[in-house]
N, C-alpha and C. Protein backbone atom coordinates (compact mmCIF):
# COMPACT_ATOMS: atom_id res chain seq x y z
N UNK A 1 18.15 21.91 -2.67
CA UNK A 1 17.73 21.72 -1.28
C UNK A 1 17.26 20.29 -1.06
N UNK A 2 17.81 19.72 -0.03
CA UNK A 2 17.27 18.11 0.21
C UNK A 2 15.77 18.02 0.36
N UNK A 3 14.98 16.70 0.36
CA UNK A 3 13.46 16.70 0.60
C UNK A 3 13.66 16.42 1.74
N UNK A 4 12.38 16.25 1.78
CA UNK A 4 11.64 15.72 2.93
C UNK A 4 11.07 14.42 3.26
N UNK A 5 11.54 13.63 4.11
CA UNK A 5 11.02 12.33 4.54
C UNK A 5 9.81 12.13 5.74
N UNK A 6 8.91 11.61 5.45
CA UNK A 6 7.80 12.26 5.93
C UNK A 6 7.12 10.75 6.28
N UNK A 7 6.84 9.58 6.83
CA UNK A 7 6.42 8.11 7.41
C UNK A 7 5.06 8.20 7.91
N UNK A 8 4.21 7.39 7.37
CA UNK A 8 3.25 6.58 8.00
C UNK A 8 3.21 5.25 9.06
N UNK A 9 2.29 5.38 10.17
CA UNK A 9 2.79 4.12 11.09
C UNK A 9 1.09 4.26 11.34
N UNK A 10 0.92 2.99 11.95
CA UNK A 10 -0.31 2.54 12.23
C UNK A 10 -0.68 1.18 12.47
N UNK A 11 -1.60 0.58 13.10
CA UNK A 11 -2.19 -0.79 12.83
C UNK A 11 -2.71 -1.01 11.24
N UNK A 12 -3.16 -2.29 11.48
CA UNK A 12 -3.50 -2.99 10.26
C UNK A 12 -4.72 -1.88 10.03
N UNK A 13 -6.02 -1.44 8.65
CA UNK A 13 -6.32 -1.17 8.19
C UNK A 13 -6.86 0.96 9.23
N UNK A 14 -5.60 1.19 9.44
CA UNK A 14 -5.49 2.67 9.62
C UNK A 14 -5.85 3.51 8.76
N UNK A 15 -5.89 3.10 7.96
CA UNK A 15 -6.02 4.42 6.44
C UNK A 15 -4.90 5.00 6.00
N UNK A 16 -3.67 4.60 5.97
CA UNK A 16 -2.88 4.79 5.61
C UNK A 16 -2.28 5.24 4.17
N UNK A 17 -2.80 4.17 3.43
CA UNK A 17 -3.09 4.55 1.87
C UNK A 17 -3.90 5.39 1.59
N UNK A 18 -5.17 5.93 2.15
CA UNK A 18 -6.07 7.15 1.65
C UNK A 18 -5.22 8.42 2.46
N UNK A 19 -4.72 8.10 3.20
CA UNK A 19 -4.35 9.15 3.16
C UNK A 19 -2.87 9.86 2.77
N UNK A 20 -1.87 8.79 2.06
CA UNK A 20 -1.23 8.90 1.22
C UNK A 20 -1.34 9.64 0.12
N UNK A 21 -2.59 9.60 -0.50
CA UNK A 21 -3.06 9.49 -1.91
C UNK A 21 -3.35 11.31 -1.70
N UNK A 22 -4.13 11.18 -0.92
CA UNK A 22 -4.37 13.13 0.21
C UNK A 22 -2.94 13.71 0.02
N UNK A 23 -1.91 13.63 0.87
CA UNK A 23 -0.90 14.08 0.81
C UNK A 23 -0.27 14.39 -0.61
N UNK A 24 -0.36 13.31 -1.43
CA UNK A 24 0.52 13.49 -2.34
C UNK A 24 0.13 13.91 -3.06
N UNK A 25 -1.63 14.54 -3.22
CA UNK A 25 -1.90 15.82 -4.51
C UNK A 25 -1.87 17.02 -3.98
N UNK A 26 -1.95 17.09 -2.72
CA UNK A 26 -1.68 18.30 -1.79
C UNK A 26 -0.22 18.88 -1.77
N UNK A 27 0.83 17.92 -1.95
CA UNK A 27 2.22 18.21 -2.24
C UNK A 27 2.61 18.73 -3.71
N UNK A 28 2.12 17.73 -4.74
CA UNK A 28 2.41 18.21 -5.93
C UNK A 28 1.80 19.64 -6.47
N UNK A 29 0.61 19.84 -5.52
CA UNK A 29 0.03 21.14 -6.00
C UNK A 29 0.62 22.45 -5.83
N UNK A 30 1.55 22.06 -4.68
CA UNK A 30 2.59 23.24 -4.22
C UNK A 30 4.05 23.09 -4.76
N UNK A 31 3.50 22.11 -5.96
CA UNK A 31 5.29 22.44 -6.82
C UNK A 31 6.26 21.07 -6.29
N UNK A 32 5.88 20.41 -5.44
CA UNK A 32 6.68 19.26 -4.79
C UNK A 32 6.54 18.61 -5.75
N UNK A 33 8.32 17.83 -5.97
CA UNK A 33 8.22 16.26 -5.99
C UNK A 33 7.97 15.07 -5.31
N UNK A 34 7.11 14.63 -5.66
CA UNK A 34 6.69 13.41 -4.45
C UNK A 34 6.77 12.23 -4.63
N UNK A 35 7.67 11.64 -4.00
CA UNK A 35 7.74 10.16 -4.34
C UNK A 35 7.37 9.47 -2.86
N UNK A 36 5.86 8.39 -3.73
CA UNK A 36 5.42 7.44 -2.64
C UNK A 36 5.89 6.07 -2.81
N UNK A 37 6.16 5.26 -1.53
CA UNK A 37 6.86 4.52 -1.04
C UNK A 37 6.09 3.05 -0.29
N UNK A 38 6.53 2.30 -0.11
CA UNK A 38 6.11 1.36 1.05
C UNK A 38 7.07 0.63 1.86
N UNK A 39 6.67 0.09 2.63
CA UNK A 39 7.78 -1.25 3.49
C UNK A 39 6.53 -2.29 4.02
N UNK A 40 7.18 -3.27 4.42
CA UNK A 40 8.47 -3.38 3.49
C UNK A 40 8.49 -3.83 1.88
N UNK A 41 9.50 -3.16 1.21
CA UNK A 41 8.79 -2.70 -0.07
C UNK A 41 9.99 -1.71 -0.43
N UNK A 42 9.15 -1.09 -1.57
CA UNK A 42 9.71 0.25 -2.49
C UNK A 42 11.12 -0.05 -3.45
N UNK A 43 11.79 -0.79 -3.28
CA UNK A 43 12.52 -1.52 -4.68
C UNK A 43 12.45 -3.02 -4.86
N UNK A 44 12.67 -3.41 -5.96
CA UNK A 44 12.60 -5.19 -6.74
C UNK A 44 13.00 -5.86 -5.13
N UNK A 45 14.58 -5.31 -4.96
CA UNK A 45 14.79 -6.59 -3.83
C UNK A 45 14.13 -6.59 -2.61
N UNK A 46 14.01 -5.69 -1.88
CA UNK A 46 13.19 -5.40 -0.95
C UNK A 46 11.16 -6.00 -1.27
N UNK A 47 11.11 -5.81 -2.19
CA UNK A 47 9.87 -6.27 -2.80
C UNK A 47 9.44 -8.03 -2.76
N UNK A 48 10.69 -8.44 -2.90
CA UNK A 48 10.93 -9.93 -2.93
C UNK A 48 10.71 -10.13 -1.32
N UNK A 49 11.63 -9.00 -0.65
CA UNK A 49 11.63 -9.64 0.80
C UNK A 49 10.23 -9.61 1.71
N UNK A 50 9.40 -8.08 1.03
CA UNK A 50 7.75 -8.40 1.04
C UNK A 50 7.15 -9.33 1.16
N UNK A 51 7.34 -10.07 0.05
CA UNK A 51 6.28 -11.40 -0.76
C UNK A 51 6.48 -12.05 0.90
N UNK A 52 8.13 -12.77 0.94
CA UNK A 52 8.64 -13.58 2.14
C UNK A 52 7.89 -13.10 3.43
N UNK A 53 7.88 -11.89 3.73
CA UNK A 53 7.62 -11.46 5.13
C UNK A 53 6.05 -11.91 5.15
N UNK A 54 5.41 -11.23 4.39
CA UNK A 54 3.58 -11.25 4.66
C UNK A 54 2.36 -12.86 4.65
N UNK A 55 3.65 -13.56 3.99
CA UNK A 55 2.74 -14.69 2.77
C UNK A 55 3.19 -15.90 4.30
N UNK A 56 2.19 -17.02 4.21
CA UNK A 56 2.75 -18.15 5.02
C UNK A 56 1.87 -18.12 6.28
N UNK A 57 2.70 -18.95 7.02
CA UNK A 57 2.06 -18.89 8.51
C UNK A 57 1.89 -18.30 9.18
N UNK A 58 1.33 -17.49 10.32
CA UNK A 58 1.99 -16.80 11.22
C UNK A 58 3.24 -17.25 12.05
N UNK A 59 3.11 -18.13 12.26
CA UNK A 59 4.98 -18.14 12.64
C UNK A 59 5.88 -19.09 12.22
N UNK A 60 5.32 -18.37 11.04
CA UNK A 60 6.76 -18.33 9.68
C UNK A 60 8.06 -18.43 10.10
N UNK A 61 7.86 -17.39 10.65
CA UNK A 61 9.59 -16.97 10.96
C UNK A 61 9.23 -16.13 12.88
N UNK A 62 10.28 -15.72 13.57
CA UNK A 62 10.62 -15.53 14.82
C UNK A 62 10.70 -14.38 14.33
N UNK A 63 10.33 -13.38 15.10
CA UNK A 63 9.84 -11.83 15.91
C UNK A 63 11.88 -10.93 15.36
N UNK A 64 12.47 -12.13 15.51
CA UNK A 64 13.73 -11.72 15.41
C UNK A 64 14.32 -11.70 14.17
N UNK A 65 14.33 -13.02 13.23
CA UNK A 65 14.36 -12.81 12.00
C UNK A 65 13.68 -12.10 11.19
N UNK A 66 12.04 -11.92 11.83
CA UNK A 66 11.12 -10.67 10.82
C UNK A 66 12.31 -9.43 10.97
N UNK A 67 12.54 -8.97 12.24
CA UNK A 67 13.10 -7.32 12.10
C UNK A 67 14.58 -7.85 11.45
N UNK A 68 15.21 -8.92 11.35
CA UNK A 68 16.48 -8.30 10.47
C UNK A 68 15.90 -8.86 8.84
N UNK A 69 15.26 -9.52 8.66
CA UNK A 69 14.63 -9.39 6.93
C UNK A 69 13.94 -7.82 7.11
N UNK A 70 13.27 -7.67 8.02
CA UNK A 70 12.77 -6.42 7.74
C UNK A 70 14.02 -5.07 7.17
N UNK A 71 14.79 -5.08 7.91
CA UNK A 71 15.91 -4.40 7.92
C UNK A 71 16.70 -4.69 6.65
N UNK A 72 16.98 -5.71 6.36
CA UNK A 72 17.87 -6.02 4.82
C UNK A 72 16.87 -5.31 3.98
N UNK A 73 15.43 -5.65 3.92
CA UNK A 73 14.63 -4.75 2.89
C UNK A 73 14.97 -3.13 3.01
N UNK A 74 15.30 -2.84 4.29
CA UNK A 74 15.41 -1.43 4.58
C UNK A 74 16.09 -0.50 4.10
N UNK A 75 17.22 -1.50 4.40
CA UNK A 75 18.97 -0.58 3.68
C UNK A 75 18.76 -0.33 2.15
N UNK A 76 18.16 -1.33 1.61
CA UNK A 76 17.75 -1.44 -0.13
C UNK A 76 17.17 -0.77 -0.36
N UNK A 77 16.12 -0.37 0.51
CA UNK A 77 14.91 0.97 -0.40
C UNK A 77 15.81 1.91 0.39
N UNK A 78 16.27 2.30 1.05
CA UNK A 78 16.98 3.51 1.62
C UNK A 78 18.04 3.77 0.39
N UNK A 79 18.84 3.19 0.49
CA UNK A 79 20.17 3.17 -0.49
C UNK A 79 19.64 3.42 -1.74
N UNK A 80 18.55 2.43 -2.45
CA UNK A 80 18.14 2.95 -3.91
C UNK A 80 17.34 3.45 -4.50
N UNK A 81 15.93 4.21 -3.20
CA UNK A 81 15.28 4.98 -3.30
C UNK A 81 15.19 6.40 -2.76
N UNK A 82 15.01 5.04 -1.21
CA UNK A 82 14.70 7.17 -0.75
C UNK A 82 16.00 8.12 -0.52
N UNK A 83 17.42 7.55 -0.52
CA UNK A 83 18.33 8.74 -0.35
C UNK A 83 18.35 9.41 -1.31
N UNK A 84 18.52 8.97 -2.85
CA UNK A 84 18.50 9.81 -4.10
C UNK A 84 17.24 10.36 -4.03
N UNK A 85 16.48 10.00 -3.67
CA UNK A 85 14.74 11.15 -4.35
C UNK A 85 15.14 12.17 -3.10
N UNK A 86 15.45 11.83 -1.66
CA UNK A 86 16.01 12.98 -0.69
C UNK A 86 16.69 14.39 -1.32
N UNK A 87 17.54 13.54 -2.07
CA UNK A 87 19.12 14.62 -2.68
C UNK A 87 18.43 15.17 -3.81
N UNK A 88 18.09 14.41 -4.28
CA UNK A 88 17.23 15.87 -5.51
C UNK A 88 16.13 16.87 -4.98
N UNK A 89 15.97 16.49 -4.09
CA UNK A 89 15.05 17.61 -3.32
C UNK A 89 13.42 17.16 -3.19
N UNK A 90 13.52 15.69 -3.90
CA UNK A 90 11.95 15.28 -3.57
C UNK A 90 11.20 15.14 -2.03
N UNK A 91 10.40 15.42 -2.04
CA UNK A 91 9.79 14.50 -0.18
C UNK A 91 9.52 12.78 -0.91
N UNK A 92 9.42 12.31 0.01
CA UNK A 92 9.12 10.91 0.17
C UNK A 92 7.98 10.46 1.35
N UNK A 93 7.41 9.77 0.77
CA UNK A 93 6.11 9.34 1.66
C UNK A 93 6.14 7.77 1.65
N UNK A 94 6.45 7.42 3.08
CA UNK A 94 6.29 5.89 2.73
C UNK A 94 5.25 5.21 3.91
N UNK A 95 4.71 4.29 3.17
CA UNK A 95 3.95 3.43 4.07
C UNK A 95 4.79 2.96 4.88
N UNK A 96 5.20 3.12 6.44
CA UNK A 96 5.51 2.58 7.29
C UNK A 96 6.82 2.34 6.82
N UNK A 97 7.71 2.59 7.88
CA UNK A 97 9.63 2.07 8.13
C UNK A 97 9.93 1.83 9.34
N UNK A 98 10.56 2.43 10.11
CA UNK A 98 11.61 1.41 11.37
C UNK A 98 10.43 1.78 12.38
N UNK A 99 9.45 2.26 12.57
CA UNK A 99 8.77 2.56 13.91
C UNK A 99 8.14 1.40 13.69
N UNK A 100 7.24 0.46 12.64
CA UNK A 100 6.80 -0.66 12.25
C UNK A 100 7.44 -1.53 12.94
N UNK A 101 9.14 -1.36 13.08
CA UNK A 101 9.89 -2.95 12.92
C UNK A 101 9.48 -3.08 14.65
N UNK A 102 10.04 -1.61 15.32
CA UNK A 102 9.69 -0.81 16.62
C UNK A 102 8.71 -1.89 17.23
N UNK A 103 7.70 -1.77 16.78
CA UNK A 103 6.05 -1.77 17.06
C UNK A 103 5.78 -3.37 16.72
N UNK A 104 5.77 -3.48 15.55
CA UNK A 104 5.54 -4.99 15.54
C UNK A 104 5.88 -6.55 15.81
N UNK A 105 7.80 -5.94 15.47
CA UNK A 105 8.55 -7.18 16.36
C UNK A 105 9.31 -6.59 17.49
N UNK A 106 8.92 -5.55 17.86
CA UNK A 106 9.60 -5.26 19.23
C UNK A 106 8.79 -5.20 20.26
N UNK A 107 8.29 -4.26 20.43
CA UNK A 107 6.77 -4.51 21.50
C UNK A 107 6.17 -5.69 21.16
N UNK A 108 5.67 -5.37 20.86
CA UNK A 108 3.95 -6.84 20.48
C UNK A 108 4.59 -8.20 19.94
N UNK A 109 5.89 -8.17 19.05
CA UNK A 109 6.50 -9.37 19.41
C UNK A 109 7.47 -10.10 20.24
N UNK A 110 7.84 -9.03 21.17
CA UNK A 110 9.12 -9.90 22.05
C UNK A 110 10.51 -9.38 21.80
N UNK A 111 10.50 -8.64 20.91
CA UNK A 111 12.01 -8.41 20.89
C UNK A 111 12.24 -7.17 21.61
N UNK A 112 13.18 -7.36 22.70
CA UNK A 112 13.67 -6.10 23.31
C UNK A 112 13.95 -4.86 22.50
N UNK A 113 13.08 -3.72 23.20
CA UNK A 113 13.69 -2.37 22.11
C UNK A 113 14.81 -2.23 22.03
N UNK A 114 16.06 -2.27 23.24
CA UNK A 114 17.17 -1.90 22.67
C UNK A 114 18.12 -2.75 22.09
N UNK A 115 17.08 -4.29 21.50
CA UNK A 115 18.19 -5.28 20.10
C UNK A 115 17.83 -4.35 19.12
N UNK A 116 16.59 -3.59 19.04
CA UNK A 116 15.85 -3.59 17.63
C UNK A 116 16.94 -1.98 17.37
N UNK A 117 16.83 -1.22 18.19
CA UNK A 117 17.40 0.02 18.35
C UNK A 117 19.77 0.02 17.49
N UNK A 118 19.66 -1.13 18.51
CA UNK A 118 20.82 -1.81 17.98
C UNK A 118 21.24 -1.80 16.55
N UNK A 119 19.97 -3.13 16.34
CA UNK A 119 19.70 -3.44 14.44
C UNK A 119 19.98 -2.35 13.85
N UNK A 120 19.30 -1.10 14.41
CA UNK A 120 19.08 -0.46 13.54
C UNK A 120 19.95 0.86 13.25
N UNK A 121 20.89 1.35 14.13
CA UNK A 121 21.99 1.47 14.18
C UNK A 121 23.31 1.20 13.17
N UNK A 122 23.23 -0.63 13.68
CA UNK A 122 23.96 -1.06 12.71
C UNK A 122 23.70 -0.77 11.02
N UNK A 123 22.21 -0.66 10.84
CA UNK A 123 21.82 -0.98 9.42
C UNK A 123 22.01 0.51 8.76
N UNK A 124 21.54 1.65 9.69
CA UNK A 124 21.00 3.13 8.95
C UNK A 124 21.47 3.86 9.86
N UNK A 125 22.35 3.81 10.88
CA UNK A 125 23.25 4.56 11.38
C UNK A 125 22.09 5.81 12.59
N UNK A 126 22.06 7.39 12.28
CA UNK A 126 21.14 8.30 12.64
C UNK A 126 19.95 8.38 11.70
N UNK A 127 19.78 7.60 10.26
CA UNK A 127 18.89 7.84 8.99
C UNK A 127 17.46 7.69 10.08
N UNK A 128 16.68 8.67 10.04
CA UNK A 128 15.40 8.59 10.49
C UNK A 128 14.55 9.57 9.55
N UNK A 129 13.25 9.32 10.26
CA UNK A 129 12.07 10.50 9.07
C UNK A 129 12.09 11.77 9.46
N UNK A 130 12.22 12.82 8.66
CA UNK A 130 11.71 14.32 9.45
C UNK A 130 10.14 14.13 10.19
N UNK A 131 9.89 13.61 9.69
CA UNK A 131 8.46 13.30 10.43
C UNK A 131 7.55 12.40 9.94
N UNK A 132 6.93 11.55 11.38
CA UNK A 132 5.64 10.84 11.35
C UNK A 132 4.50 10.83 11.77
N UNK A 133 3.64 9.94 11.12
CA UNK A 133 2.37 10.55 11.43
C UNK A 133 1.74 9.03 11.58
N UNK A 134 1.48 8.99 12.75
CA UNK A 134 0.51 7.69 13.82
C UNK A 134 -0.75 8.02 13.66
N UNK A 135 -1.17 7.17 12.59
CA UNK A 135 -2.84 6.64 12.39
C UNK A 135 -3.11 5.94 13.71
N UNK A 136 -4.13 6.46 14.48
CA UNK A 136 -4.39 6.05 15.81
C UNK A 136 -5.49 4.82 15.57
N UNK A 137 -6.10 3.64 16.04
CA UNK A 137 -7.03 3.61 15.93
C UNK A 137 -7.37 2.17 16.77
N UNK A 138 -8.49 1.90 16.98
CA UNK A 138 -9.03 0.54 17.89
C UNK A 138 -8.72 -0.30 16.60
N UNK A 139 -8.03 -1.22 17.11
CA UNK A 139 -7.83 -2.41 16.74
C UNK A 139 -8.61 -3.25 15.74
N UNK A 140 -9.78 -2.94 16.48
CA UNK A 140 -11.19 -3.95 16.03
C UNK A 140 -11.80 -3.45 14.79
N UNK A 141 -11.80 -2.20 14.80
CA UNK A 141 -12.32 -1.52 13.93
C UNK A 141 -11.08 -1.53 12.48
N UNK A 142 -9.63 -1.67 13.00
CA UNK A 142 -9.23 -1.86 11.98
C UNK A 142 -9.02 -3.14 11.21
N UNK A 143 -9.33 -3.72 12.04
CA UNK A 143 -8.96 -5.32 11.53
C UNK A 143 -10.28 -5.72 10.18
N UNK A 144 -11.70 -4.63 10.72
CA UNK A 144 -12.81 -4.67 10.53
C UNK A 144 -12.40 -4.48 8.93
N UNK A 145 -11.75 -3.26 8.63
CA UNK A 145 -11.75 -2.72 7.15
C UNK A 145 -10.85 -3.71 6.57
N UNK A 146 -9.85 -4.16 7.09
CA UNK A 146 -9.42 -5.19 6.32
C UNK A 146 -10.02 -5.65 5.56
N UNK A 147 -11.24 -6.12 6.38
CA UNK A 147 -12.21 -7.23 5.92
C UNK A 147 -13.09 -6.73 4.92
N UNK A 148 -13.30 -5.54 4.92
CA UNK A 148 -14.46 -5.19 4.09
C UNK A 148 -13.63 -5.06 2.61
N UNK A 149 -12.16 -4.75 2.50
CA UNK A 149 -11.48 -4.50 1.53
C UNK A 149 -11.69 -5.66 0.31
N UNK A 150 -11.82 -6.75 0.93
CA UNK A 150 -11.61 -8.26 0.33
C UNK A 150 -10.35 -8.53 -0.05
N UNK A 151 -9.49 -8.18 0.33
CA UNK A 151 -8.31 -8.91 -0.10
C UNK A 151 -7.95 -10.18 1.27
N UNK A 152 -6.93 -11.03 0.78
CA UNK A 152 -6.33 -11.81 1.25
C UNK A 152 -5.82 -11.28 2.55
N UNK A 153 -5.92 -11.96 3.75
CA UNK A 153 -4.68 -11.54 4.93
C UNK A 153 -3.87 -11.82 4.89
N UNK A 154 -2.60 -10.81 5.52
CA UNK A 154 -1.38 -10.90 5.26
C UNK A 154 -1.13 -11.70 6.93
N UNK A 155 -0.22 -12.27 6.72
CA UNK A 155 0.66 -12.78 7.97
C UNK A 155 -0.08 -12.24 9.76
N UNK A 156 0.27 -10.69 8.98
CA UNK A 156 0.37 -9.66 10.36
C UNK A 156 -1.40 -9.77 10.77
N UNK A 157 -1.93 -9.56 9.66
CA UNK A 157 -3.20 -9.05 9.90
C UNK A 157 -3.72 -10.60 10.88
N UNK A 158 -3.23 -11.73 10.42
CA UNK A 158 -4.01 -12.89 11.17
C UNK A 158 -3.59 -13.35 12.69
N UNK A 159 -2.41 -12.19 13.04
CA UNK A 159 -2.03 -12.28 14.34
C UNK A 159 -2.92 -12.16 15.79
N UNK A 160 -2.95 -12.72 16.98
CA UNK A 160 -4.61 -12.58 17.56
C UNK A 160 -4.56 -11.10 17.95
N UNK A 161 -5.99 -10.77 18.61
CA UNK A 161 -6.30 -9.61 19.14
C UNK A 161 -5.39 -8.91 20.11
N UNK A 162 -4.65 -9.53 21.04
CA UNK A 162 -3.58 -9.40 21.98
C UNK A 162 -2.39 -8.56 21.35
N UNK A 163 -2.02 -9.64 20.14
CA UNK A 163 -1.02 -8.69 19.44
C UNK A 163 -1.27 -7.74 19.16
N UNK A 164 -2.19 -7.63 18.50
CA UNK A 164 -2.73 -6.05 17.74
C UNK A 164 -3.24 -4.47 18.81
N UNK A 165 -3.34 -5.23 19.92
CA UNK A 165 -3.70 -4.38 21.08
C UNK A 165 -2.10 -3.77 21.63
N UNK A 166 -1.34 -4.70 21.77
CA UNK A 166 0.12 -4.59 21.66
C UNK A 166 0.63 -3.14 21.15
N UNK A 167 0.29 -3.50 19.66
CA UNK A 167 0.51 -3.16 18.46
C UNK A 167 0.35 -1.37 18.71
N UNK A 168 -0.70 -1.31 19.27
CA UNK A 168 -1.40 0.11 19.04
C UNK A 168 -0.34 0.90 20.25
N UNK A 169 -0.95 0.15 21.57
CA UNK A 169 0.10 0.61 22.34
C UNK A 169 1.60 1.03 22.24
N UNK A 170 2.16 0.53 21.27
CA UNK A 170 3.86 0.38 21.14
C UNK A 170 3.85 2.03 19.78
N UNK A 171 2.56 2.06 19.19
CA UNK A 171 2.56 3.28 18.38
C UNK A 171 2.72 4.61 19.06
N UNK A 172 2.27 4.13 19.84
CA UNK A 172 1.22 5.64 20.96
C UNK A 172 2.57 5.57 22.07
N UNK A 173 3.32 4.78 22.47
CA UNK A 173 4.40 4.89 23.21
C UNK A 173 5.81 5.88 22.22
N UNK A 174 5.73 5.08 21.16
CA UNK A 174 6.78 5.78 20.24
C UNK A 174 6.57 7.34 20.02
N UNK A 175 5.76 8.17 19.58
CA UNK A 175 4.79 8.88 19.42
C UNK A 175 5.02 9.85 20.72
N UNK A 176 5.02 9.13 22.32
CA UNK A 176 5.01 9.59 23.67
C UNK A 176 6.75 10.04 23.98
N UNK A 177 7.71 9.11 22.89
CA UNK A 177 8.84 9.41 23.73
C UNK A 177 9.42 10.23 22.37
N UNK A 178 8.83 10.34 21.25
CA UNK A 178 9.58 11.62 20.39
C UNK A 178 8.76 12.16 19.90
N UNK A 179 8.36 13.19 20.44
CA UNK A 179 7.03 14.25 20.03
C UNK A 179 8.02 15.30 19.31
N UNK A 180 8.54 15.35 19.26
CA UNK A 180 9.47 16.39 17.85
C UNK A 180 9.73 15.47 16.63
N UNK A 181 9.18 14.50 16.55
CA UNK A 181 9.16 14.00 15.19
C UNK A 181 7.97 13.59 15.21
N UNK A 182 6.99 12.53 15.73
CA UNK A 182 5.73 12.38 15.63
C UNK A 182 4.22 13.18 15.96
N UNK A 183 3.68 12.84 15.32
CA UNK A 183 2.60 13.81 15.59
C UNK A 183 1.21 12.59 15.35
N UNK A 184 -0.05 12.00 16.40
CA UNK A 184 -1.08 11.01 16.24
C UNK A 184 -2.07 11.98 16.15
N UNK A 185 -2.37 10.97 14.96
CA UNK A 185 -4.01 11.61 14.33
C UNK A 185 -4.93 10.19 14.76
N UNK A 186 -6.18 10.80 14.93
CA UNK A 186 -7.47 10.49 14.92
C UNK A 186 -8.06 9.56 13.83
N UNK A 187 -7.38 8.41 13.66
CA UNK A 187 -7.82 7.35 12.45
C UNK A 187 -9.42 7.08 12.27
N UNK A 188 -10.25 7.13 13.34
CA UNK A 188 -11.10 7.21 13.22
C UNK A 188 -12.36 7.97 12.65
N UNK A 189 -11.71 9.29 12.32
CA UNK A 189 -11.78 10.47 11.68
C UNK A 189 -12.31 9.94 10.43
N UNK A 190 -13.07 11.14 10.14
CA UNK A 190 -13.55 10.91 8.69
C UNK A 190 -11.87 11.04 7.18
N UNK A 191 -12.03 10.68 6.20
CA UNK A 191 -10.66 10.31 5.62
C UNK A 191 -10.52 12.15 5.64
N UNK A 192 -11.30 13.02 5.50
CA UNK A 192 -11.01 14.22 4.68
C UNK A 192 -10.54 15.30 6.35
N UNK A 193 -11.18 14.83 7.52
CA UNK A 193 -10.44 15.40 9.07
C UNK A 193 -9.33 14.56 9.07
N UNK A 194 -8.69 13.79 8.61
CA UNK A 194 -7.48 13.08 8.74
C UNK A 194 -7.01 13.78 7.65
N UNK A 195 -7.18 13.66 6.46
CA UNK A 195 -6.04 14.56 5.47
C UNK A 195 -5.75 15.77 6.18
N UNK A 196 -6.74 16.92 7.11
CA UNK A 196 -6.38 17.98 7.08
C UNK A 196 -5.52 18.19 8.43
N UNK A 197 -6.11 17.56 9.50
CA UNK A 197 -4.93 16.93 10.62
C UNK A 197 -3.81 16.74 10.30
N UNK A 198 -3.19 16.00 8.96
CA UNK A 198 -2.21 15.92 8.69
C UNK A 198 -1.47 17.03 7.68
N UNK A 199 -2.30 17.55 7.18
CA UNK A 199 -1.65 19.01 6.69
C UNK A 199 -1.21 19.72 7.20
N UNK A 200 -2.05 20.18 8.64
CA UNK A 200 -1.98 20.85 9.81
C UNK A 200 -0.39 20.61 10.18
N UNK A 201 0.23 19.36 10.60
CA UNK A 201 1.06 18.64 11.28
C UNK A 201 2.02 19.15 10.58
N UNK A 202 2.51 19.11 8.94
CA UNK A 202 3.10 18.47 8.31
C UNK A 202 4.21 20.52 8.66
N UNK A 203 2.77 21.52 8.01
CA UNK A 203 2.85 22.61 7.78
C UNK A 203 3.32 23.59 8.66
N UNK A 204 3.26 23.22 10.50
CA UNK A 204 3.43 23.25 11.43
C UNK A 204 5.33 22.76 11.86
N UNK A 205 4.83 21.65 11.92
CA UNK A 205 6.49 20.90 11.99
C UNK A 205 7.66 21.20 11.16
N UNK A 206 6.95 21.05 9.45
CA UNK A 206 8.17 21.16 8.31
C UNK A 206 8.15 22.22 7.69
N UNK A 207 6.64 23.11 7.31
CA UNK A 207 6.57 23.91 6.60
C UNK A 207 6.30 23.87 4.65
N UNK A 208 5.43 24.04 4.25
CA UNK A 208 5.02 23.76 2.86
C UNK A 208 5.29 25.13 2.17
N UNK A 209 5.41 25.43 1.22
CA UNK A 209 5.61 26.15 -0.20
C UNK A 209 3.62 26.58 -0.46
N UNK A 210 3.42 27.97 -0.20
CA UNK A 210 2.46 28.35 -0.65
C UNK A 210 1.63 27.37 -1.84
């Protein structure tokens, strides 16, 4: 039986990773294979195209070249990750894929949805997630945990407040026009009402194995 593809989307410090980490002992406990993921990310070459995308200036590169590097990373973890872990019957959990490219260089950066829609077409044809799950959250507050994390900012994270307000909006729009695949949780939530929000969602929509 094929898996399940299952996406995270959100602003910068959503909780995305804690609640990754939730999901994926909650999956294995019911017998799932689970393979977790990122973007852009999840194989060597795509990994390379990471380093490129996050590291540098903010305008590194144009709103337009981010979504087709974004996209070359895409086809690569698609093609040499997540379709085979699909076909053996694993789920897959990835930090953020095309609703990201959606959201960050389409809304909030300028690129018309229907180039990005296009791109993406061309790149992955109908390939979408059985389902996502929109970490909701104020901006401010996420930009906040960034900070408390101590790591380095990435590219995105040093973008101004405008963008990131953008940002949220273009989640909560996506979210508004396919409610049979998305489902927004309450980022603000304590991490353990967000794991179970998303159990709720997952169990509801896809259905889990006792």
């Amino acid at each position: 039986m094929r898996g399940k593809f299952l996406t995270l989307e959100g602003g910068e410090g959503a909780g995305k990773t804690t609640l990754i980490r939730a999901l994926e002992a909650w999956l294995k406990d019911r017998g799932i294979e689970v393979v977790i993921t990122r973007e852009p990310g999840g194989t060597p070459g795509a990994e390379q195209l990471r380093d490129i995308l996050l590291k540098g200036a903010t305008d590194r590169w144009s709103p337009v070249t981010e979504a087709l590097l974004m996209y070359a990373a895409r086809v690569d973890h698609v093609e040499r990750l997540i379709e085979p872990a699909l076909a053996r019957g694993a789920w897959v959990i990835s930090d953020r894929f095309a609703d990201s490219t959606m959201a960050y260089q389409g809304t909030a950066g300028g690129v018309p949805v229907a180039r990005i829609r296009q791109i993406h077409a061309a790149a992955l044809g109908d390939f979408n997630p059985d389902l996502t799950l929109i970490l909701d959250l104020d901006p401010r507050t996420g930009l906040e945990r960034t900070v408390t994390r101590g790591e380095d900012a990435t590219r995105f994270e040093r973008f101004d407040a405008d963008f990131h307000a953008r940002l949220r909006q273009a989640f909560l729009d996506i979210a508004k026009a396919e409610p049979e695949r998305c489902s927004v949780l309450d980022a603000g939530e304590s991490p353990d009402a967000v794991a179970a929000a998303a159990r709720a969602a997952i169990e509801t929509r896809l259905g889990v194995p006792a």
